[in-house]
N, C-alpha and C. Protein backbone atom coordinates (compact mmCIF):
# COMPACT_ATOMS: atom_id res chain seq x y z
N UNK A 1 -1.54 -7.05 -30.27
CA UNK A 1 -2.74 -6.31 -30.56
C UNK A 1 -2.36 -4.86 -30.87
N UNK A 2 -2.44 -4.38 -31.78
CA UNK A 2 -2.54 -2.92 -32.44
C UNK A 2 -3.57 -2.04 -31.98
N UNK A 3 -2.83 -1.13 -31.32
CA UNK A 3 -3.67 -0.28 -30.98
C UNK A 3 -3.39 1.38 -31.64
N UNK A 4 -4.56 2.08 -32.45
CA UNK A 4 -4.52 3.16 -32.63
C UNK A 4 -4.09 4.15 -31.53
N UNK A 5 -3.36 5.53 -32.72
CA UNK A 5 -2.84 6.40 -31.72
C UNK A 5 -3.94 7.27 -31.24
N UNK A 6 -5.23 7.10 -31.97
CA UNK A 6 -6.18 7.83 -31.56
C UNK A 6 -6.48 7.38 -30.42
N UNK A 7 -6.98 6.21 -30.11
CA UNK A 7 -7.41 5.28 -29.21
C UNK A 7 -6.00 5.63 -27.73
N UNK A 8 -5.25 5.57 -28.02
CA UNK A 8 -4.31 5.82 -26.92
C UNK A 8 -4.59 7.08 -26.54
N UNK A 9 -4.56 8.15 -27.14
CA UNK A 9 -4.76 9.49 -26.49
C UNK A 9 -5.78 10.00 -25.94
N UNK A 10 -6.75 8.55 -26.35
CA UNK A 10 -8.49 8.93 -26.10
C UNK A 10 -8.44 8.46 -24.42
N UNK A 11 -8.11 7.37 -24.62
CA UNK A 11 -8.06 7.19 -22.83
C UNK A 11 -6.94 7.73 -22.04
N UNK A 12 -5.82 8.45 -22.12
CA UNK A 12 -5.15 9.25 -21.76
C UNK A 12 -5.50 10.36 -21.52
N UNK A 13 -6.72 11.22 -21.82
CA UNK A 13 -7.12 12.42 -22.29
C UNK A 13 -8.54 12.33 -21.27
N UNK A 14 -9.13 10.73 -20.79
CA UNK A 14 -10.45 10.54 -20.34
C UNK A 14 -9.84 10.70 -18.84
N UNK A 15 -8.60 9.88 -18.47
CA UNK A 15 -7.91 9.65 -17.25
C UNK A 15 -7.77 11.26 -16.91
N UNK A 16 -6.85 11.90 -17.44
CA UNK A 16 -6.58 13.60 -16.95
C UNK A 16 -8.49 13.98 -17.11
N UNK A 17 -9.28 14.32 -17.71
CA UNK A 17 -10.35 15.00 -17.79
C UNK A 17 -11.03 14.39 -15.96
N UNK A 18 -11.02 13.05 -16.08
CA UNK A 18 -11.95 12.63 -14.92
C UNK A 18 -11.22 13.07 -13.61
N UNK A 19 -9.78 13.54 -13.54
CA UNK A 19 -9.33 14.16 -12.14
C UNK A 19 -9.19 15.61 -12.29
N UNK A 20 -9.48 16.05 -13.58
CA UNK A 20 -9.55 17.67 -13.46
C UNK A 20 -8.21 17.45 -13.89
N UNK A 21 -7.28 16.86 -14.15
CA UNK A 21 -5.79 17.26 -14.81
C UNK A 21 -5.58 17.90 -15.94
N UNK A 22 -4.52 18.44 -16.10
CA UNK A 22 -4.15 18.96 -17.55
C UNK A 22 -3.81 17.95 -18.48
N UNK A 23 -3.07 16.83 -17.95
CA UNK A 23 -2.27 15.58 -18.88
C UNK A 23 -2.62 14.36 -17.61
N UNK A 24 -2.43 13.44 -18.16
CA UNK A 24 -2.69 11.87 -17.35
C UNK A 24 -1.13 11.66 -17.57
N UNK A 25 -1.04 10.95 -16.29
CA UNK A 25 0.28 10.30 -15.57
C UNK A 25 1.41 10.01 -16.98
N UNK A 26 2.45 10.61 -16.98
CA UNK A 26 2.65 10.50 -17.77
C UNK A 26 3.46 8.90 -18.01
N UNK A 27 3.61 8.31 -17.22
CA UNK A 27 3.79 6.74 -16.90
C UNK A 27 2.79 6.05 -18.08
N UNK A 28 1.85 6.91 -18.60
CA UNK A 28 0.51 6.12 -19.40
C UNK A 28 1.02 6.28 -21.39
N UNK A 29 2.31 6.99 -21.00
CA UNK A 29 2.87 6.89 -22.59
C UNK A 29 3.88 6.40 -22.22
N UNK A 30 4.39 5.66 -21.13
CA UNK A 30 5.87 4.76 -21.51
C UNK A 30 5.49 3.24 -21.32
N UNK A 31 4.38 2.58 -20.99
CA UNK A 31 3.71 1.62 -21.09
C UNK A 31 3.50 0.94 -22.25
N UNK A 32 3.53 -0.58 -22.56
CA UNK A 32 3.08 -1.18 -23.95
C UNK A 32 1.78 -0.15 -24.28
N UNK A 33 1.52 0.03 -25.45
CA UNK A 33 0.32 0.72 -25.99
C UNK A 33 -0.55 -0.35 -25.93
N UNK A 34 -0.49 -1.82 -26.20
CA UNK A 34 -1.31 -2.44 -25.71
C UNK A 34 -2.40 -2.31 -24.52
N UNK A 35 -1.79 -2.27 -23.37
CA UNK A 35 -2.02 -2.18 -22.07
C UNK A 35 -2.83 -0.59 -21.36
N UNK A 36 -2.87 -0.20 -22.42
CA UNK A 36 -3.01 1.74 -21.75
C UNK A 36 -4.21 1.63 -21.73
N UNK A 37 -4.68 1.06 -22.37
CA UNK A 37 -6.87 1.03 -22.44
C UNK A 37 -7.12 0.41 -20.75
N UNK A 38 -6.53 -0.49 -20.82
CA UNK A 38 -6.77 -1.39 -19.57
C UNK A 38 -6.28 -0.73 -17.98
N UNK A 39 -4.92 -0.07 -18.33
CA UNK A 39 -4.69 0.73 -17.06
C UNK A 39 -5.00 1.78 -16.84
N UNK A 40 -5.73 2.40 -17.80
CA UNK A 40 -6.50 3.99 -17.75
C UNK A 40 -7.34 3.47 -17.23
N UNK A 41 -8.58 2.43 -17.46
CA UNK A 41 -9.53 2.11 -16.55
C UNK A 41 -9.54 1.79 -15.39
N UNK A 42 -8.70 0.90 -15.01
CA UNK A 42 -7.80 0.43 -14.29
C UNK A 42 -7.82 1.74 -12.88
N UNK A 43 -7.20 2.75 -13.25
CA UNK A 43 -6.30 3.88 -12.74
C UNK A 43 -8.02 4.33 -12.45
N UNK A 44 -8.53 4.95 -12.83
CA UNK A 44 -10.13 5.37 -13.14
C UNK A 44 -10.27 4.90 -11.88
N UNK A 45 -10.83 3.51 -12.12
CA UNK A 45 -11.80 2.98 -10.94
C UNK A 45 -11.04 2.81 -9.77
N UNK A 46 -10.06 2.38 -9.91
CA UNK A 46 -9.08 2.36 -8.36
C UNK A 46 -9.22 3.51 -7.66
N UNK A 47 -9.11 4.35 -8.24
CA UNK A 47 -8.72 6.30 -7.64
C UNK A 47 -9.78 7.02 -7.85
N UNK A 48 -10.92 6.85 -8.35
CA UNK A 48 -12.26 7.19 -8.45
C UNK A 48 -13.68 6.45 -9.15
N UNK A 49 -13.63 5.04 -8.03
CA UNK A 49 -14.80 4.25 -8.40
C UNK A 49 -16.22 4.64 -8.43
N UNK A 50 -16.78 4.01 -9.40
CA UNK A 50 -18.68 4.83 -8.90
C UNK A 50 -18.75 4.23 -7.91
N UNK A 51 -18.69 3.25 -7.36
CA UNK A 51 -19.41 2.93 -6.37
C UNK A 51 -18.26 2.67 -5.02
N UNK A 52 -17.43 3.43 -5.20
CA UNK A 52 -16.12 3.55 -4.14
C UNK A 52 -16.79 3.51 -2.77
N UNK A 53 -16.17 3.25 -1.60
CA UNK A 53 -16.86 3.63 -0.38
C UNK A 53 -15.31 4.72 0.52
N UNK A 54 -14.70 4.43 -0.62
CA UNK A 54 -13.79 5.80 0.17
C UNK A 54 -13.70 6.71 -0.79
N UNK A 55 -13.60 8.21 -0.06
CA UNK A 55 -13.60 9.37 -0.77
C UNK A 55 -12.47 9.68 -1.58
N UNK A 56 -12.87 9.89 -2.80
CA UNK A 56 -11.86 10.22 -4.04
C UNK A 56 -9.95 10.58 -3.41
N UNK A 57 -10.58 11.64 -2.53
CA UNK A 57 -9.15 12.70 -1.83
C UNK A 57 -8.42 11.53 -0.97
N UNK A 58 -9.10 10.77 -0.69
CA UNK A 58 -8.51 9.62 0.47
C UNK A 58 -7.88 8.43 -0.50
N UNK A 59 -8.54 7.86 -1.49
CA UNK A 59 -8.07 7.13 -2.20
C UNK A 59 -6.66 7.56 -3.25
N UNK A 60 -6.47 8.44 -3.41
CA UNK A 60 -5.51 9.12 -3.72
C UNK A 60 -4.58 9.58 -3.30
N UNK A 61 -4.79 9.89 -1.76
CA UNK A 61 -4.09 9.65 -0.76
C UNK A 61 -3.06 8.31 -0.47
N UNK A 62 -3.93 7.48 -0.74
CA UNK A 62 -3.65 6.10 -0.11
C UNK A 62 -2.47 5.85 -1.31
N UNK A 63 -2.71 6.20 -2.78
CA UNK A 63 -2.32 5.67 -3.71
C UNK A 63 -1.13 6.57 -3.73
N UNK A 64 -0.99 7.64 -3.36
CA UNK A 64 0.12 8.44 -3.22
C UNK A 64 1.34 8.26 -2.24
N UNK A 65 0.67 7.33 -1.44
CA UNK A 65 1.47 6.95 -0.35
C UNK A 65 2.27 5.67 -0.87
N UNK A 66 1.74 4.91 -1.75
CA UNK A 66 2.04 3.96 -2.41
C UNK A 66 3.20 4.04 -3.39
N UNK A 67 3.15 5.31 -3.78
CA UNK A 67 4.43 5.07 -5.18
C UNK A 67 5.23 6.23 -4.09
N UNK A 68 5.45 6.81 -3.31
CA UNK A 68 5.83 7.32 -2.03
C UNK A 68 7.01 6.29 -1.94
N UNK A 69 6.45 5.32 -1.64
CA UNK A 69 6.94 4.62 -0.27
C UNK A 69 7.99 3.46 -1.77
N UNK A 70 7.39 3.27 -2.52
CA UNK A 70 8.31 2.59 -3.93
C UNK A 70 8.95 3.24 -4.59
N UNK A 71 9.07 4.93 -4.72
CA UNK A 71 9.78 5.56 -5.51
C UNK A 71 10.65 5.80 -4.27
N UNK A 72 10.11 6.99 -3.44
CA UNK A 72 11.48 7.70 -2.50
C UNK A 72 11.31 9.04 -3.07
N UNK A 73 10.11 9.56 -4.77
CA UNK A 73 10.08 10.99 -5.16
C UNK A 73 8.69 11.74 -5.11
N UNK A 74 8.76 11.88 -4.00
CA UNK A 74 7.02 12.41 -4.03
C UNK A 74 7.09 13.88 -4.90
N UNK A 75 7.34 14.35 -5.55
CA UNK A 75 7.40 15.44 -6.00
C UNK A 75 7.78 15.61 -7.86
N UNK A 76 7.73 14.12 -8.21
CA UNK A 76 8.36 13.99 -9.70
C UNK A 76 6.87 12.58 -9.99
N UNK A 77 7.18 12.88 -11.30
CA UNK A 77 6.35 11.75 -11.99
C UNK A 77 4.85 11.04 -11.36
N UNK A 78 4.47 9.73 -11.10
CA UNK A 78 3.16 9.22 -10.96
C UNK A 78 3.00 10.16 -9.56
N UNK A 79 3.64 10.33 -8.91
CA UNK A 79 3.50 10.61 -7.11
C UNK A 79 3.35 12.07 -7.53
N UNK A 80 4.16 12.78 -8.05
CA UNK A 80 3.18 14.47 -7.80
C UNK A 80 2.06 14.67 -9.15
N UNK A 81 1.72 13.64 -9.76
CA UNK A 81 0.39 13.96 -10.37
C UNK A 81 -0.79 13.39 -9.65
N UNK A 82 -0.15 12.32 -8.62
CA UNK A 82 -1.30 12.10 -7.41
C UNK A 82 -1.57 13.11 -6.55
N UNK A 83 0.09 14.06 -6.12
CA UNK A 83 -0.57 14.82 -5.46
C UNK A 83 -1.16 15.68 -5.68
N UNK A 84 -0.95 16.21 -7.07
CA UNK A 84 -1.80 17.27 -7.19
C UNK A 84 -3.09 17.09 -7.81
N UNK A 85 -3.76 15.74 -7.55
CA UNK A 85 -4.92 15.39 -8.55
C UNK A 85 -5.45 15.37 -7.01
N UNK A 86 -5.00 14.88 -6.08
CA UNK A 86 -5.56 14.98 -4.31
C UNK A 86 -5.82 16.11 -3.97
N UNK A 87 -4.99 17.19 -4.14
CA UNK A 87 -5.08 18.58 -4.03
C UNK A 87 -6.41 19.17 -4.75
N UNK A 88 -6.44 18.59 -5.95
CA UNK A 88 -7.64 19.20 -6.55
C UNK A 88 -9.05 18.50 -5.64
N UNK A 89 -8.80 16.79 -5.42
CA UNK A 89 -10.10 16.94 -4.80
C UNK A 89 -9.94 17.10 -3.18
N UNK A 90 -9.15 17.94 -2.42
CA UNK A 90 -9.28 18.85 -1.59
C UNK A 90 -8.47 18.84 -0.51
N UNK A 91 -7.12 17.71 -0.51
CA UNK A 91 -6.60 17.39 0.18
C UNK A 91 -5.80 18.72 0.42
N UNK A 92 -4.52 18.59 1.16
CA UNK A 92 -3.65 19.90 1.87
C UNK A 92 -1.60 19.12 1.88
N UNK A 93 -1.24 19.84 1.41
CA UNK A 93 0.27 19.91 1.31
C UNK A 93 0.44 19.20 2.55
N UNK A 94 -0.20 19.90 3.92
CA UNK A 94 0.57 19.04 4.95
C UNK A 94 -0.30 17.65 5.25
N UNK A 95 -1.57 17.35 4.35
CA UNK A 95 -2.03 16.31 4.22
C UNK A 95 -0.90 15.12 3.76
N UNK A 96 -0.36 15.67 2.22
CA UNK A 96 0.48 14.49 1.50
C UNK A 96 1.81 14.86 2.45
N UNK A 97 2.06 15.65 3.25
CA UNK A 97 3.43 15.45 4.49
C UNK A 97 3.49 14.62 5.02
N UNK A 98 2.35 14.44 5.60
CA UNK A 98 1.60 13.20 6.74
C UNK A 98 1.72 11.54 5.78
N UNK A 99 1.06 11.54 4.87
CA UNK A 99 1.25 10.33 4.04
C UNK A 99 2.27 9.92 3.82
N UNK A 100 2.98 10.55 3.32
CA UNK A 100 4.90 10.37 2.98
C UNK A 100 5.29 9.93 4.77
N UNK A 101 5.03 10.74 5.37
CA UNK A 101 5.45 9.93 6.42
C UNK A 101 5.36 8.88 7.19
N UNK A 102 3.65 8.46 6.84
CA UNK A 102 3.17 7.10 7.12
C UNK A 102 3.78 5.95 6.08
N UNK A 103 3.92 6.61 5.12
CA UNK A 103 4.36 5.84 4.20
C UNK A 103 5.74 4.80 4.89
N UNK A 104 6.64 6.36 4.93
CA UNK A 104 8.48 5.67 5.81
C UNK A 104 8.31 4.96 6.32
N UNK A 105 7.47 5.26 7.29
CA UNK A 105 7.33 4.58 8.37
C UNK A 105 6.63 3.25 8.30
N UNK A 106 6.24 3.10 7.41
CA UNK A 106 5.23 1.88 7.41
C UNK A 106 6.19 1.09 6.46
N UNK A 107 6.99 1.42 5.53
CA UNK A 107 8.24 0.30 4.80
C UNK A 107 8.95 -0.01 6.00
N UNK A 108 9.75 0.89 6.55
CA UNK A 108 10.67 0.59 7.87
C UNK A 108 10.81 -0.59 8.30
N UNK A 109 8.96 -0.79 8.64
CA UNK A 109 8.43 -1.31 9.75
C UNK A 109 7.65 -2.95 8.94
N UNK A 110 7.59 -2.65 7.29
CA UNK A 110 7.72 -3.77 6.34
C UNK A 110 9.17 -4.73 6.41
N UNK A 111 10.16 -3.93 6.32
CA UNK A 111 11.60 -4.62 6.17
C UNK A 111 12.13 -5.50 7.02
N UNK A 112 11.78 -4.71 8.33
CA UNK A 112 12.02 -5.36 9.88
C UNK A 112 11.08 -6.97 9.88
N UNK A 113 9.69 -6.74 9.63
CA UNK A 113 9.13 -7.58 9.78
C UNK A 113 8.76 -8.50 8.86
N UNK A 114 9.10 -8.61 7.57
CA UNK A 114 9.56 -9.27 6.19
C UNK A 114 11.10 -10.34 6.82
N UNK A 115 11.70 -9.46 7.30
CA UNK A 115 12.81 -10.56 7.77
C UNK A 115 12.42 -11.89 8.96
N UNK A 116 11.15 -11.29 9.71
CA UNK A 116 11.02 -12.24 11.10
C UNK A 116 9.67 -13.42 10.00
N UNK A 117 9.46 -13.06 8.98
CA UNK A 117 8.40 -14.04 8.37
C UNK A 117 9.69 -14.89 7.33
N UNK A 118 10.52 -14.61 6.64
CA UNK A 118 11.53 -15.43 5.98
C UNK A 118 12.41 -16.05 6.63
N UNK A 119 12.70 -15.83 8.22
CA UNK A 119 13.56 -16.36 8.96
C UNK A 119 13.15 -17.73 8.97
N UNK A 120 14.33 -19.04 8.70
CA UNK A 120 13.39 -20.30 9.12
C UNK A 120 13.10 -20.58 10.84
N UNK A 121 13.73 -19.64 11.46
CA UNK A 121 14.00 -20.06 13.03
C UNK A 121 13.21 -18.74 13.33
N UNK A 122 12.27 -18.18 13.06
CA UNK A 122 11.72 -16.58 13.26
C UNK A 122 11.80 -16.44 14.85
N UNK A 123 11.11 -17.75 15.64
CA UNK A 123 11.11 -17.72 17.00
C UNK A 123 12.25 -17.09 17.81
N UNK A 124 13.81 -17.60 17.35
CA UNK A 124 14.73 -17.36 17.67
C UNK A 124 15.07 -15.71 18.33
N UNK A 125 14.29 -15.35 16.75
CA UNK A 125 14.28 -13.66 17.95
C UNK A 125 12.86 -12.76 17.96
N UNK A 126 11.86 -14.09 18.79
CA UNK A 126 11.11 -12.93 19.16
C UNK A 126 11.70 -12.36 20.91
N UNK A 127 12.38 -12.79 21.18
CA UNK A 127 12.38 -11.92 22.74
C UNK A 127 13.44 -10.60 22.00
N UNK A 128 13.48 -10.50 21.04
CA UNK A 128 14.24 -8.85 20.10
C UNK A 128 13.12 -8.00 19.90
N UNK A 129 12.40 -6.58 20.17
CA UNK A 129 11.79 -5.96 19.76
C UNK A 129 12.43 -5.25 18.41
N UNK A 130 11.25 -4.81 17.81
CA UNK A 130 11.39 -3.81 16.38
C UNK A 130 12.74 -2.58 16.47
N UNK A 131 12.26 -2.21 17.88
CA UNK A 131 13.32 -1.17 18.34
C UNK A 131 13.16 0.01 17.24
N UNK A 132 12.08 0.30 16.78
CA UNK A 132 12.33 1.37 15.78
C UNK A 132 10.91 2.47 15.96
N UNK A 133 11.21 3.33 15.93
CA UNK A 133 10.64 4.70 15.93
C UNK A 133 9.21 4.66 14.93
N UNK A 134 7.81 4.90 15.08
CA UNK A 134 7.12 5.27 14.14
C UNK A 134 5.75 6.21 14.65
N UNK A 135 6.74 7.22 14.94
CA UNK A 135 5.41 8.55 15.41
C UNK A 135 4.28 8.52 14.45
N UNK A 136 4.76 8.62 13.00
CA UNK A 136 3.45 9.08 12.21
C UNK A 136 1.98 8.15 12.47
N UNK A 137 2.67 6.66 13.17
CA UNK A 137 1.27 5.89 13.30
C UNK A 137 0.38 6.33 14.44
N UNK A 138 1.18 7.07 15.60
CA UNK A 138 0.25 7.70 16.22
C UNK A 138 0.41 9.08 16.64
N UNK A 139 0.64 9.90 15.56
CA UNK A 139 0.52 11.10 15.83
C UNK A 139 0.48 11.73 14.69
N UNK A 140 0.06 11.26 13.63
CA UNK A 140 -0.91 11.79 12.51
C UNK A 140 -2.04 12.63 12.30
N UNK A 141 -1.96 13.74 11.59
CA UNK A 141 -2.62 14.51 11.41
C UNK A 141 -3.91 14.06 10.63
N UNK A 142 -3.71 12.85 10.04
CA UNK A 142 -4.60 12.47 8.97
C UNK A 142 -5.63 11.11 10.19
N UNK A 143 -7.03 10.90 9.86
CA UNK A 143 -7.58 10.25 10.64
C UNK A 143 -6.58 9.05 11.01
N UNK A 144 -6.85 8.12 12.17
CA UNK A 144 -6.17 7.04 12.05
C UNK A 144 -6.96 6.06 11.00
N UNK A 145 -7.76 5.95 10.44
CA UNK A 145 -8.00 4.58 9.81
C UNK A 145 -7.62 4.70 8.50
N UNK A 146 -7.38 6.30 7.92
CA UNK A 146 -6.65 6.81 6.71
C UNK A 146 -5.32 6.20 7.14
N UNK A 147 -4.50 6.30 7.81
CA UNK A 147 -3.07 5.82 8.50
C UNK A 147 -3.02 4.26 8.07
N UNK A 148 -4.10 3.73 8.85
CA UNK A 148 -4.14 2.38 8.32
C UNK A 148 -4.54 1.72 7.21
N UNK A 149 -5.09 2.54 6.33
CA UNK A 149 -5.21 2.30 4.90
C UNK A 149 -4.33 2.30 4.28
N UNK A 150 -3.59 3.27 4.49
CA UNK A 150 -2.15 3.76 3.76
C UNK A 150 -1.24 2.51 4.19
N UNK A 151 -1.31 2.30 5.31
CA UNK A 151 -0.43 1.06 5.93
C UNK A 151 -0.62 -0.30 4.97
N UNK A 152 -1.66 -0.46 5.12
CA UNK A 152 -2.22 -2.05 4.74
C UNK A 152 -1.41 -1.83 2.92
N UNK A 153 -1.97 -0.51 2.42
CA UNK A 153 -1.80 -0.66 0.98
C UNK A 153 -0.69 -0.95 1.10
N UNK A 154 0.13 -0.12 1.07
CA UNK A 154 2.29 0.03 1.23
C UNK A 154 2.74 -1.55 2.32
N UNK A 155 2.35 -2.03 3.06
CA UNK A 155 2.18 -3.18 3.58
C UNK A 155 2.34 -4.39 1.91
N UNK A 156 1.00 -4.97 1.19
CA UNK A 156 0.71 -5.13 0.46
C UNK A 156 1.99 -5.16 -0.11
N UNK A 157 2.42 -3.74 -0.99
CA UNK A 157 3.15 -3.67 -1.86
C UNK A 157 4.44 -4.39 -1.39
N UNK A 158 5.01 -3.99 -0.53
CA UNK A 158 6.03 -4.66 0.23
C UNK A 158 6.15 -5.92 0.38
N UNK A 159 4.74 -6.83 0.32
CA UNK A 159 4.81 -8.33 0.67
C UNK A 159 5.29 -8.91 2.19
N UNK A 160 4.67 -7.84 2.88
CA UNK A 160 4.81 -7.74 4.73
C UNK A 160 3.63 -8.52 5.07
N UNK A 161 3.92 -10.18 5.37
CA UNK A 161 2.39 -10.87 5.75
C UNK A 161 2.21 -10.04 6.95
N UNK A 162 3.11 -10.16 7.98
CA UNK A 162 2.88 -9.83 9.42
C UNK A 162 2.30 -8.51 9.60
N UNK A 163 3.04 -7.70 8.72
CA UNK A 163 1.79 -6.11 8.63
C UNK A 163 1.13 -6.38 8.45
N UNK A 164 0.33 -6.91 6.84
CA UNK A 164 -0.29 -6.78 6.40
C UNK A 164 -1.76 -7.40 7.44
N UNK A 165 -1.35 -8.88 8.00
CA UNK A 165 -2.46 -8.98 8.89
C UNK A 165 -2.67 -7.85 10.12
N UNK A 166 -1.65 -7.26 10.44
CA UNK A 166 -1.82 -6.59 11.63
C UNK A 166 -2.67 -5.41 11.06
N UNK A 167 -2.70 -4.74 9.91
CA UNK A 167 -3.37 -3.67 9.69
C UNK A 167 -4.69 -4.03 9.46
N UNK A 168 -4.86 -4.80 8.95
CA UNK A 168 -6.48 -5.45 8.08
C UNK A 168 -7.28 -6.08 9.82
N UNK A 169 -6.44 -6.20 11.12
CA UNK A 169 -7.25 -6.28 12.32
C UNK A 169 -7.51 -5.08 12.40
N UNK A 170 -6.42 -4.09 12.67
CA UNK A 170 -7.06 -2.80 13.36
C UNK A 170 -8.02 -2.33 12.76
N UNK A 171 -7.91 -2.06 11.17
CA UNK A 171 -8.93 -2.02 10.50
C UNK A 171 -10.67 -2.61 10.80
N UNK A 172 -10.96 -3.44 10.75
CA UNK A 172 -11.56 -4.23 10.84
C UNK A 172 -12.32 -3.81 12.53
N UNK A 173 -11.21 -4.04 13.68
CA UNK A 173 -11.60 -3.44 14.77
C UNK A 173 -12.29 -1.94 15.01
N UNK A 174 -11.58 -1.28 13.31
CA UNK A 174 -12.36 0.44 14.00
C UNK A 174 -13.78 0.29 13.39
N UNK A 175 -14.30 -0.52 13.49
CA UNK A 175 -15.50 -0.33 13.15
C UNK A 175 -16.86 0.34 12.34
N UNK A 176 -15.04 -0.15 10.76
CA UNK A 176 -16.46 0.73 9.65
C UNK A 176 -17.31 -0.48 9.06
N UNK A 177 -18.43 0.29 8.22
CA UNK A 177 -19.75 -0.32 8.52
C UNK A 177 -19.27 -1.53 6.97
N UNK A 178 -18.49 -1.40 6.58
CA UNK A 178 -17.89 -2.26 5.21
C UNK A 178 -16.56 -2.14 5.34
N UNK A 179 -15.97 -3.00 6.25
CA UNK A 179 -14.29 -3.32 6.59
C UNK A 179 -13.65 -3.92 5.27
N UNK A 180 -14.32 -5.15 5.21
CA UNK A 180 -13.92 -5.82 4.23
C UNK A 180 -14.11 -5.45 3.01
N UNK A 181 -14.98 -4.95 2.77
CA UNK A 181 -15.02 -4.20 1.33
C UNK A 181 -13.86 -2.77 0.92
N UNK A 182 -13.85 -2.04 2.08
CA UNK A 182 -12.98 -0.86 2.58
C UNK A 182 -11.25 -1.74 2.05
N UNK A 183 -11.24 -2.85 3.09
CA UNK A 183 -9.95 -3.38 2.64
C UNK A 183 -9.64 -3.52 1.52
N UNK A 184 -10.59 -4.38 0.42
CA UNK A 184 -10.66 -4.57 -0.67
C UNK A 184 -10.48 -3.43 -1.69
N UNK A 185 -10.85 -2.30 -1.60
CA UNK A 185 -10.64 -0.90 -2.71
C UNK A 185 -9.75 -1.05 -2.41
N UNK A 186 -9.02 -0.86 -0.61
CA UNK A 186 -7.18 -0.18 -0.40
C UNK A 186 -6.30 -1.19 -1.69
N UNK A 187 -6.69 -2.42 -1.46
CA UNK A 187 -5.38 -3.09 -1.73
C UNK A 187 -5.48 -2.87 -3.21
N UNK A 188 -6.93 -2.70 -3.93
CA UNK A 188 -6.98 -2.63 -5.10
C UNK A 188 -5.94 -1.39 -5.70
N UNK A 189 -6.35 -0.30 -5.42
CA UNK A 189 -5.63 0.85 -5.20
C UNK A 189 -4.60 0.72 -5.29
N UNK A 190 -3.52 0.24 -4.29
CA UNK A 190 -2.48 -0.13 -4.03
C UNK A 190 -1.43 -1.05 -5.52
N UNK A 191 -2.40 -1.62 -5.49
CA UNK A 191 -2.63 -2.85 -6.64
C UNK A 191 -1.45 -1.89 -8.08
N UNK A 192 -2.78 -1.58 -8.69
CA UNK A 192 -2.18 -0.36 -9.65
C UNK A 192 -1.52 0.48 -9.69
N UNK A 193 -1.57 1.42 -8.66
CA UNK A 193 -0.48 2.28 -8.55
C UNK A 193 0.92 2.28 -8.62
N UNK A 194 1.16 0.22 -7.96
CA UNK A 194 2.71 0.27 -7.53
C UNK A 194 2.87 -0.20 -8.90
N UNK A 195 1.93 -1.24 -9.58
CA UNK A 195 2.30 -1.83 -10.91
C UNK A 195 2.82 -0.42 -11.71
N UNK A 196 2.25 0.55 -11.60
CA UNK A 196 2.70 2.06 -12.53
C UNK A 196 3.88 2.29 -12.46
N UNK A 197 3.55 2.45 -10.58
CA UNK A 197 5.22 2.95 -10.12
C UNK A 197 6.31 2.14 -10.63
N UNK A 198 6.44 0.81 -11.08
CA UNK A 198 7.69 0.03 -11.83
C UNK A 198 8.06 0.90 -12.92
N UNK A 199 6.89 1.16 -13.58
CA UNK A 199 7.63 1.74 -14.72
C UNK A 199 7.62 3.29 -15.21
N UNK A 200 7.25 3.79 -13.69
CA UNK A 200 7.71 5.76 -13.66
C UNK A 200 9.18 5.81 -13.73
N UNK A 201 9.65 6.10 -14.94
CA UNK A 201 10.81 6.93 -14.70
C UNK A 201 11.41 8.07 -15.17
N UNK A 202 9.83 9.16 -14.14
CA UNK A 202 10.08 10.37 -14.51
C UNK A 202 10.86 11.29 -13.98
């Protein structure tokens, strides 16, 4: 399918306008041109749905934590045009500190427990704890159920069943008034961002 260069720059140009950016991700010109209509929308509604039930700064958050935790460069390419598109809708430097660190911490704690779900004998070592360190899950500056959003998403990406159920309980337990729907944006979110993050290589 042929797609005009007008048409490419038009939704490239709609993506930066709708976060207040100067330029859209620039991940959105190394993509098939095919595909850019679809992931500008895509990118849109994930990171600022009309009818979102999480706040723009949080969802961006979440999504920042996401190519975070798949790149390793919070400060180059898709990850610092998240952060500074978060920044614009009001987040704080030591906000995306906190994320990056939930982030680590939440692959860490993917890898460890990715191995006890592929093990065919997993039983074998549950009397082994994790044995591993993860302050940011409880001593985050950022709410805890932001923590666990960020978790579940980067969870997700990772393909961590055992996180992934463990976050979508706590979730669920803190008692927002649309859990399941709440879950549903994260992973969406999550969704797109990491598909981007494959092919940032800014």
């Amino acid at each position: 399918m042929k797609v005009s260069q007008e048409e490419l720059d038009g939704a490239r140009t709609r993506v930066a306008e709708r976060f207040g950016a100067k330029t859209a991700p620039a991940v959105l010109s190394v993509i098939p041109g095919e595909i850019v209509r679809d992931v500008a929308l895509n990118l849109s509604r994930a990171l600022d749905g009309d009818s979102a039930l999480l706040a723009r700064a949080d969802r961006l958050l979440i999504g920042y934590g996401v190519v975070v935790a798949k790149s390793g460069t919070p400060k180059q390419g898709l990850a610092l045009w998240l952060a500074d598109a978060a920044k614009l809708a009001g987040k704080t430097d030591e906000d995306l500190e906190a994320a990056q660190a939930v982030a680590i911490a939440c692959a860490t704690y993917n890898g460890y427990y990715k191995f006890r779900s592929l093990v065919d004998q997993s039983k074998d070592f549950d009397s082994f704890g994790a044995a591993l360190r993860a302050s940011p899950f409880v001593r985050s500056s950022l709410p805890k159920t932001l923590v666990e959003l960020i978790c579940l998403a980067v969870s997700v990406s990772n393909g961590c069943g055992q996180c992934v159920n463990g976050h979508v309980a706590t979730i669920r337990q803190a008692g927002l008034s649309n859990a399941n729907a709440t879950i549903d944006e994260t992973v969406r979110i999550g969704a797109v961002v990491a598909a981007l993050a494959a092919w940032d290589h800014d």
